[in-house]
C-alpha atoms as a PDB file:
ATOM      1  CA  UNK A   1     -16.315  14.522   2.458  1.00  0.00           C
ATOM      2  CA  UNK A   2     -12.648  16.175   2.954  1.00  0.00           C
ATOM      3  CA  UNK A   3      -9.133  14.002   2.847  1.00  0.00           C
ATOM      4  CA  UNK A   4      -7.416  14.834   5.656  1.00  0.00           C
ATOM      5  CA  UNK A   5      -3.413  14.494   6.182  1.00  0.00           C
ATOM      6  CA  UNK A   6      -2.346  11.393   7.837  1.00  0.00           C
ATOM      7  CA  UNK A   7       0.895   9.615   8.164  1.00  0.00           C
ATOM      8  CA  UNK A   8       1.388   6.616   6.393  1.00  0.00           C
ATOM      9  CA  UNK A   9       2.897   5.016   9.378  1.00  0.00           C
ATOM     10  CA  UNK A  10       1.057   3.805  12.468  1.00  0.00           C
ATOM     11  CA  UNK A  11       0.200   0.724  14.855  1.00  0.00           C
ATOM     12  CA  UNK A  12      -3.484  -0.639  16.604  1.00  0.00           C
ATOM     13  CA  UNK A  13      -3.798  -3.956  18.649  1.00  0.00           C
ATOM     14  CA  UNK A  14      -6.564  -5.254  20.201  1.00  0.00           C
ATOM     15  CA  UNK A  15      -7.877  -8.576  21.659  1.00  0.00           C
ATOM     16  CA  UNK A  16     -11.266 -10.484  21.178  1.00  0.00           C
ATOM     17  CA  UNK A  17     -12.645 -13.547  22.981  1.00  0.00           C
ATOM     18  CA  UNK A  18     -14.076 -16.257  21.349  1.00  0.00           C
ATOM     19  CA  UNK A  19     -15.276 -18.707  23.003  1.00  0.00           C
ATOM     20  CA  UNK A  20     -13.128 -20.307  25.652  1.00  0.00           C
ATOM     21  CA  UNK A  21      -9.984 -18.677  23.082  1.00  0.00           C
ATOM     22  CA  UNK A  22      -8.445 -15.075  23.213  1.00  0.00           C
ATOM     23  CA  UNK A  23      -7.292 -14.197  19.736  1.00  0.00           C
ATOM     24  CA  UNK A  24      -5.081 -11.147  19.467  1.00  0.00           C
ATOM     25  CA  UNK A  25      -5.023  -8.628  16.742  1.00  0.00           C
ATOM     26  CA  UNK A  26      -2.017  -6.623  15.795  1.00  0.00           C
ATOM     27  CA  UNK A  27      -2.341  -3.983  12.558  1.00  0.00           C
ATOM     28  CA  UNK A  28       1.339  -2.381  11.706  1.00  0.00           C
ATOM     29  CA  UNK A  29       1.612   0.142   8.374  1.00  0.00           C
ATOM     30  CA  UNK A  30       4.196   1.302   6.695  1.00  0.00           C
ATOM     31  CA  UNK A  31       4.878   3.878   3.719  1.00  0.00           C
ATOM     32  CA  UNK A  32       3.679   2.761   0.270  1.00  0.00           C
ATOM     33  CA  UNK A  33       2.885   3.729  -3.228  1.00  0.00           C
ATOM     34  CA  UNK A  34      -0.371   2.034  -3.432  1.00  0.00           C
ATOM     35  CA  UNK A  35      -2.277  -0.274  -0.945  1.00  0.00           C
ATOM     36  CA  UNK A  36      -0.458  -3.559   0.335  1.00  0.00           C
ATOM     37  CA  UNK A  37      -1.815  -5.980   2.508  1.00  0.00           C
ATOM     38  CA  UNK A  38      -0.705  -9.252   4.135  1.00  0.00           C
ATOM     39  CA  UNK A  39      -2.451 -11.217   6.347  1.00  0.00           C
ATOM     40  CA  UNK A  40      -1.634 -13.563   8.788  1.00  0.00           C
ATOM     41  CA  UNK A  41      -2.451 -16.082  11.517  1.00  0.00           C
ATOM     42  CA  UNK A  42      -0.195 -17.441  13.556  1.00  0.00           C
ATOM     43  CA  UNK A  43      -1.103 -20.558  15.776  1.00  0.00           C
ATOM     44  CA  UNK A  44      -5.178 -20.237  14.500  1.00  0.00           C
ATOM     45  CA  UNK A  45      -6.943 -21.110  11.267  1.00  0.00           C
ATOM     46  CA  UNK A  46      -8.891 -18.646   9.226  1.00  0.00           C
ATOM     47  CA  UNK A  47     -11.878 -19.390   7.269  1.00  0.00           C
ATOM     48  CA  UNK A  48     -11.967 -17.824   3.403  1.00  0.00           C
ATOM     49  CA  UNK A  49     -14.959 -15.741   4.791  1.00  0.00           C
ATOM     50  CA  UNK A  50     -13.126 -14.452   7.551  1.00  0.00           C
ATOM     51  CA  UNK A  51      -9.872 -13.491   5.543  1.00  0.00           C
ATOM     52  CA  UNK A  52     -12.485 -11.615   3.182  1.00  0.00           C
ATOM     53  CA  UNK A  53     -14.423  -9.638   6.151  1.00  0.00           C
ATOM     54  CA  UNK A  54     -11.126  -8.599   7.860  1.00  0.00           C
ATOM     55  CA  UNK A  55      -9.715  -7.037   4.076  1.00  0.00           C
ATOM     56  CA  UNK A  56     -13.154  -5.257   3.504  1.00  0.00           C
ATOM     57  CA  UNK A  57     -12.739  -3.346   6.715  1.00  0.00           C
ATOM     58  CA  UNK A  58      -9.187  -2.677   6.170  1.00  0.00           C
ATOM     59  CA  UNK A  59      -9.534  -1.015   2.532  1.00  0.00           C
ATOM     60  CA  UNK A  60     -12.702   0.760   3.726  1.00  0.00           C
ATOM     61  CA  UNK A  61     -10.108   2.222   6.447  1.00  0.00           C
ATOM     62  CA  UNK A  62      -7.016   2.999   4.482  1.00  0.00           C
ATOM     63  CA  UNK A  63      -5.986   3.810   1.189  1.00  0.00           C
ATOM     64  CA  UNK A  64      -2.400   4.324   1.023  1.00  0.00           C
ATOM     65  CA  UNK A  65       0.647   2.046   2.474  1.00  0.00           C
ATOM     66  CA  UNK A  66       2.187  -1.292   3.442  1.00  0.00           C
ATOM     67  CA  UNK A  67      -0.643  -2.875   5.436  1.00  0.00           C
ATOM     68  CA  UNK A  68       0.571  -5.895   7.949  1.00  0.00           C
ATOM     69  CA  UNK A  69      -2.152  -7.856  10.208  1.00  0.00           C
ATOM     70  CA  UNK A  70      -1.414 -10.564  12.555  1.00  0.00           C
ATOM     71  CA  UNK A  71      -3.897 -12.839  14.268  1.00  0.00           C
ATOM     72  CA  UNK A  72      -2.574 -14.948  17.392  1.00  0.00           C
ATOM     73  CA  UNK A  73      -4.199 -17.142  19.915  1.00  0.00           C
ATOM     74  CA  UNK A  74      -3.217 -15.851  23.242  1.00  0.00           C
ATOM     75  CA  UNK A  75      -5.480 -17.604  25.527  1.00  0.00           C
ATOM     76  CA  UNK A  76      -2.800 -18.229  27.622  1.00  0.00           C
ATOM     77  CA  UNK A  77      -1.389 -14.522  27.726  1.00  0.00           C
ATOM     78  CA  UNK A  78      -5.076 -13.711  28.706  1.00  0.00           C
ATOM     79  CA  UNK A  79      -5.011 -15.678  31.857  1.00  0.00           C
ATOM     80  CA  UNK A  80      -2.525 -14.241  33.022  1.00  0.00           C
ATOM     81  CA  UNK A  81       0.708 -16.450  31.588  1.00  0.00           C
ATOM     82  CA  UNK A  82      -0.931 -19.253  33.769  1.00  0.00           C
ATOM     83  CA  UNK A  83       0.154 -22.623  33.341  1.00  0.00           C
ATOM     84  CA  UNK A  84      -1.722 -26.624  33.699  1.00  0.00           C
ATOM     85  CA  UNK A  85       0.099 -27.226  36.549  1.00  0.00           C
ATOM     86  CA  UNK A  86      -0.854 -31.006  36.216  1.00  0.00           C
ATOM     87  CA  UNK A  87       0.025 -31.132  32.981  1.00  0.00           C
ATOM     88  CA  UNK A  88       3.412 -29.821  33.748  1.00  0.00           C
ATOM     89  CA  UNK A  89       4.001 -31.862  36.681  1.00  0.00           C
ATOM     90  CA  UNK A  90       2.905 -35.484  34.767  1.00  0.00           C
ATOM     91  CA  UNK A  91       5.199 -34.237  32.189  1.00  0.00           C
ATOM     92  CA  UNK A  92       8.342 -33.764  34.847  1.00  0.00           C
ATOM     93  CA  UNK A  93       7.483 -37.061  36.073  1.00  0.00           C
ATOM     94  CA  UNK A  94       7.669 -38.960  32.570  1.00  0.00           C
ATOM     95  CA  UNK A  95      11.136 -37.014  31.303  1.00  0.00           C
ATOM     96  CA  UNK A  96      12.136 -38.175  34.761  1.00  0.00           C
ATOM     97  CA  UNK A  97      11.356 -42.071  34.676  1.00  0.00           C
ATOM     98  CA  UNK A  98      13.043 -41.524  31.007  1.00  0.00           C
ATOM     99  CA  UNK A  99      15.951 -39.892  32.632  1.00  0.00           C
ATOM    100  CA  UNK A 100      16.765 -42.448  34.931  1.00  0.00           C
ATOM    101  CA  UNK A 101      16.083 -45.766  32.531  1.00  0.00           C
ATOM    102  CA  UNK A 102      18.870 -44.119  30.485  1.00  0.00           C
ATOM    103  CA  UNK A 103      21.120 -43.437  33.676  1.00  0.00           C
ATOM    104  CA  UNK A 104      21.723 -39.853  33.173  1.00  0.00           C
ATOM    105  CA  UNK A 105      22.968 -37.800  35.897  1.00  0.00           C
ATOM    106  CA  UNK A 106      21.367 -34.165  35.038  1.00  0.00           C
ATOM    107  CA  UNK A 107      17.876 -33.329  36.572  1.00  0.00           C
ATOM    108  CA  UNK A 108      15.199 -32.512  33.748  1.00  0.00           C
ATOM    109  CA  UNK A 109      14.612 -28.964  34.545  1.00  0.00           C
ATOM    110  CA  UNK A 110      11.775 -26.259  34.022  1.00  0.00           C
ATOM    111  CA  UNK A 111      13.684 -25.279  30.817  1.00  0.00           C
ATOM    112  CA  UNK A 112      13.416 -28.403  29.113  1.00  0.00           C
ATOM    113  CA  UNK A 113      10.212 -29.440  30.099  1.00  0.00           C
ATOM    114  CA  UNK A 114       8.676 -26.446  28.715  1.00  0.00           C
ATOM    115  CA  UNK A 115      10.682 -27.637  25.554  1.00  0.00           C
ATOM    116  CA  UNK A 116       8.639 -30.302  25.653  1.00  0.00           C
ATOM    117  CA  UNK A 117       5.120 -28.644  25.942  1.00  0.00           C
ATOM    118  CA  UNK A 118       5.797 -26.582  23.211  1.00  0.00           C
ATOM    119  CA  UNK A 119       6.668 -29.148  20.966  1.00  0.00           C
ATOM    120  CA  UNK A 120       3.817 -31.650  22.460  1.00  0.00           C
ATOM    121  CA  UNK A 121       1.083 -29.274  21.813  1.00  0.00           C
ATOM    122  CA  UNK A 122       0.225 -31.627  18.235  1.00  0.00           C
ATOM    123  CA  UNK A 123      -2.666 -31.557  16.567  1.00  0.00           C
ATOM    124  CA  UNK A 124      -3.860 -28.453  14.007  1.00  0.00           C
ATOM    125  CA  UNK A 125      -4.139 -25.306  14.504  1.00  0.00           C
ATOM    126  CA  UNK A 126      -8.108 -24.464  15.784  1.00  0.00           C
ATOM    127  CA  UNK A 127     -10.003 -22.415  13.024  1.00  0.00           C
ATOM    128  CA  UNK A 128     -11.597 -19.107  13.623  1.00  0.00           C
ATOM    129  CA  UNK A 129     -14.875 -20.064  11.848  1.00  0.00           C
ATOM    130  CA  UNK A 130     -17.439 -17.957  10.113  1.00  0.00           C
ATOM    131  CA  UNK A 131     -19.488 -17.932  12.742  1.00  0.00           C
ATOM    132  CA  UNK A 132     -17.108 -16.580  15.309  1.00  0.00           C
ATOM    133  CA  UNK A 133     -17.034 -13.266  12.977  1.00  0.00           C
ATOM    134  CA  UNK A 134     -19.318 -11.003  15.073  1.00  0.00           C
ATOM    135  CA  UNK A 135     -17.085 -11.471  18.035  1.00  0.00           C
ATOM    136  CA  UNK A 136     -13.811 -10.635  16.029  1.00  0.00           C
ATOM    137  CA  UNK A 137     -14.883  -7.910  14.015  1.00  0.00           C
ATOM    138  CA  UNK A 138     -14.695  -5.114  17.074  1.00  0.00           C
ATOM    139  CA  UNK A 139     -11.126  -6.002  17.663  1.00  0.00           C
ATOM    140  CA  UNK A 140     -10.541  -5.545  14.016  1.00  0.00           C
ATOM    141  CA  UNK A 141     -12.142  -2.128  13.850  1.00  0.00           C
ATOM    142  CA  UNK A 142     -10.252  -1.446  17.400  1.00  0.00           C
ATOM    143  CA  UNK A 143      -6.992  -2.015  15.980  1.00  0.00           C
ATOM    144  CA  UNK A 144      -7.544  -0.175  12.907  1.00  0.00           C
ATOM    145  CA  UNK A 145      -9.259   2.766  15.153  1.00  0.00           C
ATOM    146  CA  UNK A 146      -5.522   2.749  17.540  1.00  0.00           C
ATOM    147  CA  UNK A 147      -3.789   2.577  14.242  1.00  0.00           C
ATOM    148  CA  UNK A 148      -5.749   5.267  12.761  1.00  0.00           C
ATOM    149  CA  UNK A 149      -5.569   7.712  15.329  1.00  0.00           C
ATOM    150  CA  UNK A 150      -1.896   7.033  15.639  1.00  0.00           C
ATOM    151  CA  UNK A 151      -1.671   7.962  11.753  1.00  0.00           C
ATOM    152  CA  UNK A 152      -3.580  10.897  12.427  1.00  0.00           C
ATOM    153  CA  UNK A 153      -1.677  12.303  14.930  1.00  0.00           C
ATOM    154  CA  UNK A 154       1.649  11.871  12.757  1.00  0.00           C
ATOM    155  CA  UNK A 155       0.017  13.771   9.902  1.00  0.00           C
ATOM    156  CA  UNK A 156      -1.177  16.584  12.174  1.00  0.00           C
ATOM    157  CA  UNK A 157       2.877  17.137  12.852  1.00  0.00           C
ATOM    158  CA  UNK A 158       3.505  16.595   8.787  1.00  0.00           C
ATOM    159  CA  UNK A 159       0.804  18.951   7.816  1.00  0.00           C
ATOM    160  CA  UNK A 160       2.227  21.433  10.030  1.00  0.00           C
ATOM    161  CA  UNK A 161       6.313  20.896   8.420  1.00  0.00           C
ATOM    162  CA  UNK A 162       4.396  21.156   4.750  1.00  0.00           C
ATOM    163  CA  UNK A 163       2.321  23.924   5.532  1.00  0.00           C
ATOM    164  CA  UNK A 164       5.882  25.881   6.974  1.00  0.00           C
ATOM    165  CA  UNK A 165       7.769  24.440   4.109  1.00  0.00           C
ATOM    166  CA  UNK A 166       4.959  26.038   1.691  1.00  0.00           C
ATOM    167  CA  UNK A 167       5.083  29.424   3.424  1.00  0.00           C
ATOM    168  CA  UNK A 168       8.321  29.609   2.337  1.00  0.00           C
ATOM    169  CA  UNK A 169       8.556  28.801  -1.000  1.00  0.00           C
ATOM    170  CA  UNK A 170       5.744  31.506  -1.322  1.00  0.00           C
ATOM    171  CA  UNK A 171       8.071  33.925   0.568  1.00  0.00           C
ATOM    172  CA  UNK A 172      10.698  33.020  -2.290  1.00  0.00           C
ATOM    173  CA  UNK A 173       8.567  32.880  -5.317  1.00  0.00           C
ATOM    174  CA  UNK A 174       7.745  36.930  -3.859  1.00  0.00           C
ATOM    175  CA  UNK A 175      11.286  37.886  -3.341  1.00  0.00           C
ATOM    176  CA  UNK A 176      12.000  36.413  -7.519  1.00  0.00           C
ATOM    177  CA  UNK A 177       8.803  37.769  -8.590  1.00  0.00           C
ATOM    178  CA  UNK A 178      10.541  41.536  -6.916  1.00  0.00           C
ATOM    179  CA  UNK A 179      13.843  40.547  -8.395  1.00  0.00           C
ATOM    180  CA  UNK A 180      12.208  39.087 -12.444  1.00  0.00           C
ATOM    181  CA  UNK A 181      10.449  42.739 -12.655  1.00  0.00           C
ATOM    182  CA  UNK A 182      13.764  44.769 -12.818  1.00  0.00           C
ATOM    183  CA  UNK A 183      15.399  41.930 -15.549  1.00  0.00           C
ATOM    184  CA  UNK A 184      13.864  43.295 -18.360  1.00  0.00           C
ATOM    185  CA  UNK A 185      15.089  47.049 -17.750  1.00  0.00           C
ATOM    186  CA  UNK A 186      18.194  46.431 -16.973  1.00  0.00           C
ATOM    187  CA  UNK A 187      18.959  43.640 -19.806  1.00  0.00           C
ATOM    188  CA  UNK A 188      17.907  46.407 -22.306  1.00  0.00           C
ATOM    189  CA  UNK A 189      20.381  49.413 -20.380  1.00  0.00           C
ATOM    190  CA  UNK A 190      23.326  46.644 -20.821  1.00  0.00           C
ATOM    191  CA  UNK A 191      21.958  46.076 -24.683  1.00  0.00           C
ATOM    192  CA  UNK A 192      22.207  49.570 -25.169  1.00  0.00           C
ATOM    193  CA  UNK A 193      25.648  50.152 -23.865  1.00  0.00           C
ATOM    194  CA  UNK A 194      27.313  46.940 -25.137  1.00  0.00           C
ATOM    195  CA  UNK A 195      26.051  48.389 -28.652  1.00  0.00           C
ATOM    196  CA  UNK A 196      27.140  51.638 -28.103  1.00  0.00           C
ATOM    197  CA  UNK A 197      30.939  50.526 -27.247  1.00  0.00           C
ATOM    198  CA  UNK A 198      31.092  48.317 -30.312  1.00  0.00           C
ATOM    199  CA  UNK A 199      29.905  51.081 -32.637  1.00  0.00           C
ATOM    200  CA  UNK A 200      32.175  53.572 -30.833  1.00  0.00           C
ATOM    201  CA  UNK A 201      30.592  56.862 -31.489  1.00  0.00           C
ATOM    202  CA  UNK A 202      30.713  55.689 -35.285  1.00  0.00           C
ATOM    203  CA  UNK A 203      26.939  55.169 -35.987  1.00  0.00           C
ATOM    204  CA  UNK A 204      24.276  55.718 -34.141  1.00  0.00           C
ATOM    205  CA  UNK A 205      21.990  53.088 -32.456  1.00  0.00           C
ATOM    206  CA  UNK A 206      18.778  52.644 -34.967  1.00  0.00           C
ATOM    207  CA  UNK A 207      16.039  53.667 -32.286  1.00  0.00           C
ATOM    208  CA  UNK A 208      13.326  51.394 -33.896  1.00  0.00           C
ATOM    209  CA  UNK A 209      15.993  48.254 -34.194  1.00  0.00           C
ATOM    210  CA  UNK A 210      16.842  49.069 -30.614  1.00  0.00           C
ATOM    211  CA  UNK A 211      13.356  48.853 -29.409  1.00  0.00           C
ATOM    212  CA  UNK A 212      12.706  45.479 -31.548  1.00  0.00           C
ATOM    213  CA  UNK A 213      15.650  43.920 -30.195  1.00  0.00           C
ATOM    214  CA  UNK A 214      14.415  45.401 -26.578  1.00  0.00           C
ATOM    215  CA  UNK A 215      11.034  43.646 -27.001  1.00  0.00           C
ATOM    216  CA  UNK A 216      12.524  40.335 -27.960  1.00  0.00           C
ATOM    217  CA  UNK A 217      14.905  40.607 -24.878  1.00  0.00           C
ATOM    218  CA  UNK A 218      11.791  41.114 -22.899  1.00  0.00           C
ATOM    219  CA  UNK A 219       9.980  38.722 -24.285  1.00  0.00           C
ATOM    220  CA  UNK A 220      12.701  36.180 -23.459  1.00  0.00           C
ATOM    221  CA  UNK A 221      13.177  36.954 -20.118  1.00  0.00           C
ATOM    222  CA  UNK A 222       9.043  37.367 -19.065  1.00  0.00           C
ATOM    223  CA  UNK A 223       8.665  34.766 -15.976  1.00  0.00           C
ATOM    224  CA  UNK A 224       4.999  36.588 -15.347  1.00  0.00           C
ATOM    225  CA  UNK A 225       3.661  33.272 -16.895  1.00  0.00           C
ATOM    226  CA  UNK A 226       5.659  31.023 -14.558  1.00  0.00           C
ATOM    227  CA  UNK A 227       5.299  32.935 -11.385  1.00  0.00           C
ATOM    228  CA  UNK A 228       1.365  33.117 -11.895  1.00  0.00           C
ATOM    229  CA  UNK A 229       1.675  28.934 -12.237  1.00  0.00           C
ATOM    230  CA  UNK A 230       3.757  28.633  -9.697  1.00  0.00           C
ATOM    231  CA  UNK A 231       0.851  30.783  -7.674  1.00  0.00           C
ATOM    232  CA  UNK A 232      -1.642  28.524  -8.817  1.00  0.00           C
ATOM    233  CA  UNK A 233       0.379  25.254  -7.405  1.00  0.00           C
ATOM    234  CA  UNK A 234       1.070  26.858  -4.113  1.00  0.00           C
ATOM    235  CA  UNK A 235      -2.769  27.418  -3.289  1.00  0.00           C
ATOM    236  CA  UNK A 236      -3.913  23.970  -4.797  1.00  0.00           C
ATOM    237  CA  UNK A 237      -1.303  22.629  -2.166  1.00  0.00           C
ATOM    238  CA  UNK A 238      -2.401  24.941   0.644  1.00  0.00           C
ATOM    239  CA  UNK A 239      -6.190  23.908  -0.950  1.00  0.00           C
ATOM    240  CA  UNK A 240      -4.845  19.748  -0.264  1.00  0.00           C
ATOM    241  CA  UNK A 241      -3.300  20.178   3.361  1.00  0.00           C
ATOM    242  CA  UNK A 242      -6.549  21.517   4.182  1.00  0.00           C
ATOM    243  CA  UNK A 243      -8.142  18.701   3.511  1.00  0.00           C
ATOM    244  CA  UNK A 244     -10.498  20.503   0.374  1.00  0.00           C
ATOM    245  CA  UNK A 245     -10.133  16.971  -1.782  1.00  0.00           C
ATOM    246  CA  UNK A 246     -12.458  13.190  -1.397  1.00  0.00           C
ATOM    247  CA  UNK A 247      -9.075  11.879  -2.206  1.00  0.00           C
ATOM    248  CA  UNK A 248      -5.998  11.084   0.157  1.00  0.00           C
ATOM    249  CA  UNK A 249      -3.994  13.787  -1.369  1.00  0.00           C
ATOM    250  CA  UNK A 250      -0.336  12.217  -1.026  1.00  0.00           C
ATOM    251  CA  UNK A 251       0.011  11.494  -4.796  1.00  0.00           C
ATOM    252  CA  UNK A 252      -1.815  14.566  -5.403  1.00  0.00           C
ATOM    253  CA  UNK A 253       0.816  16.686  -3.660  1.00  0.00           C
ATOM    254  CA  UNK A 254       3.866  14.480  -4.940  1.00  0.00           C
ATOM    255  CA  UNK A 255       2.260  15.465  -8.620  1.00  0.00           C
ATOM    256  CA  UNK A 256       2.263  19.088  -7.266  1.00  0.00           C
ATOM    257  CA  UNK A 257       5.984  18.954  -6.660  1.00  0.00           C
ATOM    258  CA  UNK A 258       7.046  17.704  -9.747  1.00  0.00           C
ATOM    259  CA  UNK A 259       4.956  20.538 -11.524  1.00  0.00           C
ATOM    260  CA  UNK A 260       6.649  23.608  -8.999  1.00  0.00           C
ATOM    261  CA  UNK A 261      10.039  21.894 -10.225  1.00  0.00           C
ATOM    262  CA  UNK A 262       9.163  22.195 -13.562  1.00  0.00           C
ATOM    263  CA  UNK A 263       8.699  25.887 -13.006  1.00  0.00           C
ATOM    264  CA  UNK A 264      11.199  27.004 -11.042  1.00  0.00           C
ATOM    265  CA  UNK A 265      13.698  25.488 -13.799  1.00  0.00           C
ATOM    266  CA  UNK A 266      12.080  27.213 -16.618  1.00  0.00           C
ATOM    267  CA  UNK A 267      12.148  30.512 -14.228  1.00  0.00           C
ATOM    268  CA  UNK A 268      15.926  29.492 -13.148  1.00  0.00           C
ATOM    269  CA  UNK A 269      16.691  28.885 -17.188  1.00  0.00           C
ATOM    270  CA  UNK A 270      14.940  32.102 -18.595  1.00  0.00           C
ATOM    271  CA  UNK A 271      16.415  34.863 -16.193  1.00  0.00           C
ATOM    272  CA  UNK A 272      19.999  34.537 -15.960  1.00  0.00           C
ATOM    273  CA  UNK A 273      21.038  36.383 -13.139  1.00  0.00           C
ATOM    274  CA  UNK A 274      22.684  35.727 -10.337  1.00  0.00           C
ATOM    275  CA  UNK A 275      20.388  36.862  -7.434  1.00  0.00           C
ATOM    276  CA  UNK A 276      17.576  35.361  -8.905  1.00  0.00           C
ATOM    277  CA  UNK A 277      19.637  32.035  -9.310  1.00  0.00           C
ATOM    278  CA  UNK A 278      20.158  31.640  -5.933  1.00  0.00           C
ATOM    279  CA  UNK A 279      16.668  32.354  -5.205  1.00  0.00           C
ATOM    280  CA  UNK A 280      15.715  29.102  -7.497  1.00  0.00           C
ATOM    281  CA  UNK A 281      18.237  27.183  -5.575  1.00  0.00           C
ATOM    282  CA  UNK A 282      17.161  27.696  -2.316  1.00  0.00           C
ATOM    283  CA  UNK A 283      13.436  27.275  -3.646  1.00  0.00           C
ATOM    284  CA  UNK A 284      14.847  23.897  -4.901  1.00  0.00           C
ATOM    285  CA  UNK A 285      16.019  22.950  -1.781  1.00  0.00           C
ATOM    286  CA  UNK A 286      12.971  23.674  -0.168  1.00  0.00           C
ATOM    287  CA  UNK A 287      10.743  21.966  -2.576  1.00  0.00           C
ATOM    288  CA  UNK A 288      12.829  18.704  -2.349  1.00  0.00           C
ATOM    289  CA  UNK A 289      12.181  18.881   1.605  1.00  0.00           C
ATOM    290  CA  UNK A 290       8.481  19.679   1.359  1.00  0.00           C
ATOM    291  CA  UNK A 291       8.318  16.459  -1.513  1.00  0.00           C
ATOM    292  CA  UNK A 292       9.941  14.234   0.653  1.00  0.00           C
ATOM    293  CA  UNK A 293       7.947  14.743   3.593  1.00  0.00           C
ATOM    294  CA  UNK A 294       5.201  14.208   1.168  1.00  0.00           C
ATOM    295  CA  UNK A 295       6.051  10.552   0.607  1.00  0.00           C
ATOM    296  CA  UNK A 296       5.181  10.361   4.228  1.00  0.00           C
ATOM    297  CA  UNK A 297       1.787  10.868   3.826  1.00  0.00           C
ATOM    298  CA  UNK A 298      -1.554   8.721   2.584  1.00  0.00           C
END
């Protein structure tokens, strides 16, 4: 089974009817380190067995991000915004009779009798019970299946920046690796003549102490190990955005980042030189892009 790249981000809604009741699902997620969720119902009841069910299928779904569910009752919004028109009526009448015992001028109007209805409705909030489960649970897994395809879509368009982002810090890791392969040489030339000036034709440069002091500088300024690490990173990573893992391989590729950084300033540490320097930079900059889009991602 293969990880793919999705976006952390990403919305799903959905309705289900239960009973004579329409209760209306809404799944929201945001970026996260780990896996948050928070549930809540808003003018309904949930039973413990219910709150349970609608977790399980979430963290079967998703393993990364800032999880938000909201359950409403929206029976009305279902038919239509359509109102008890007796009800609404009998309840003009009464504010009316009111309205005229305490000899006020002002008609009641729509406005405040829907005040009223709202704040008459009384009584608790109806429970989705246990056995109303079966009729729920689609709109659950149809939110999550919007949300999910909305997530997947985003990470298509991420994958894409990382994989470009990737390409070239390859491209620069090839132009240092040209660049590191000349150091050596031409640290030992400069070696040579800053030796030469200081003896100043006086003595002669000690061939064998000349070559020690060569292979030391050489030694010093080998990068082979670091570029060949820094190889090894860049096809994990390509390995990850092509979804070779069980895992969702956000952290995987955040850990990835941190361990190119850690490369390219040993690399940018051991070779002083100014072409290769700016090479490092820009690889710096490109690695902090490529890590933050990471952050994006499950």
């Amino acid at each position: 089974m293969s990880a793919r790249v999705v976006s952390m981000t990403g919305f799903g809604r959905a309705r289900a009817q239960l009973g004579s009741r329409t209760v209306g699902v809404e799944i929201r997620s945001l970026n996260h380190r780990g896996l948050d969720i928070k549930l809540r119902a808003y003018e309904t009841q949930l039973a413990p067995e219910i709150e349970g069910e609608i977790l399980r299928l979430v963290r079967q779904s998703l393993a990364r991000g800032s999880i938000s569910i909201a359950l409403r009752d929206d029976t009305g919004d279902s038919q239509g915004g359509a109102l008890d028109e007796g009800r609404v009526r009998q309840l003009h009448a009464a504010l009316d009779g009111l309205r005229r015992s305490l000899g006020l001028v002002d008609p009641v109007d729509l406005a405040t009798v829907g005040t009223f209805l709202s704040a008459t409705k009384g009584g608790p909030a109806p429970e989705v019970v246990v056995a109303a489960w079966p009729s729920l649970a689609p709109a659950i897994e149809a939110a999550l299946g919007e949300l999910l395809a909305m997530r997947q879509r985003e990470g298509a368009a991420i994958r894409a920046d990382l994989e470009r982002r990737l390409a070239s810090l390859r491209g620069l890791a090839t132009r240092i690796a040209e660049l590191t392969a000349s150091v050596p040489g031409r640290a030992a030339r400069r070696l040579e003549e800053r030796l030469s000036s200081l003896l100043a034709g006086n003595q002669a440069v000690e061939p064998v102490r000349l070559a020690q002091e060569v292979a030391l500088l050489a030694e010093r300024l080998d990068v082979s190990e670091e570029l060949v690490r820094l190889g090894a990173h860049f096809d994990h990573l390509a390995a990850l955005l092509n979804g070779q893992g069980k895992e969702a391989p956000g952290r995987r590729i955040d850990f990835l980042a941190q361990e190119i950084g850690r490369e390219l300033n040993t690399l940018g540490g051991k070779i002083q030189d100014a072409a290769v320097a700016a090479l490092v930079i820009d690889s710096k900059a490109e690695l902090e892009k490529l890590r933050e889009q990471a952050q994006n991602i499950e």
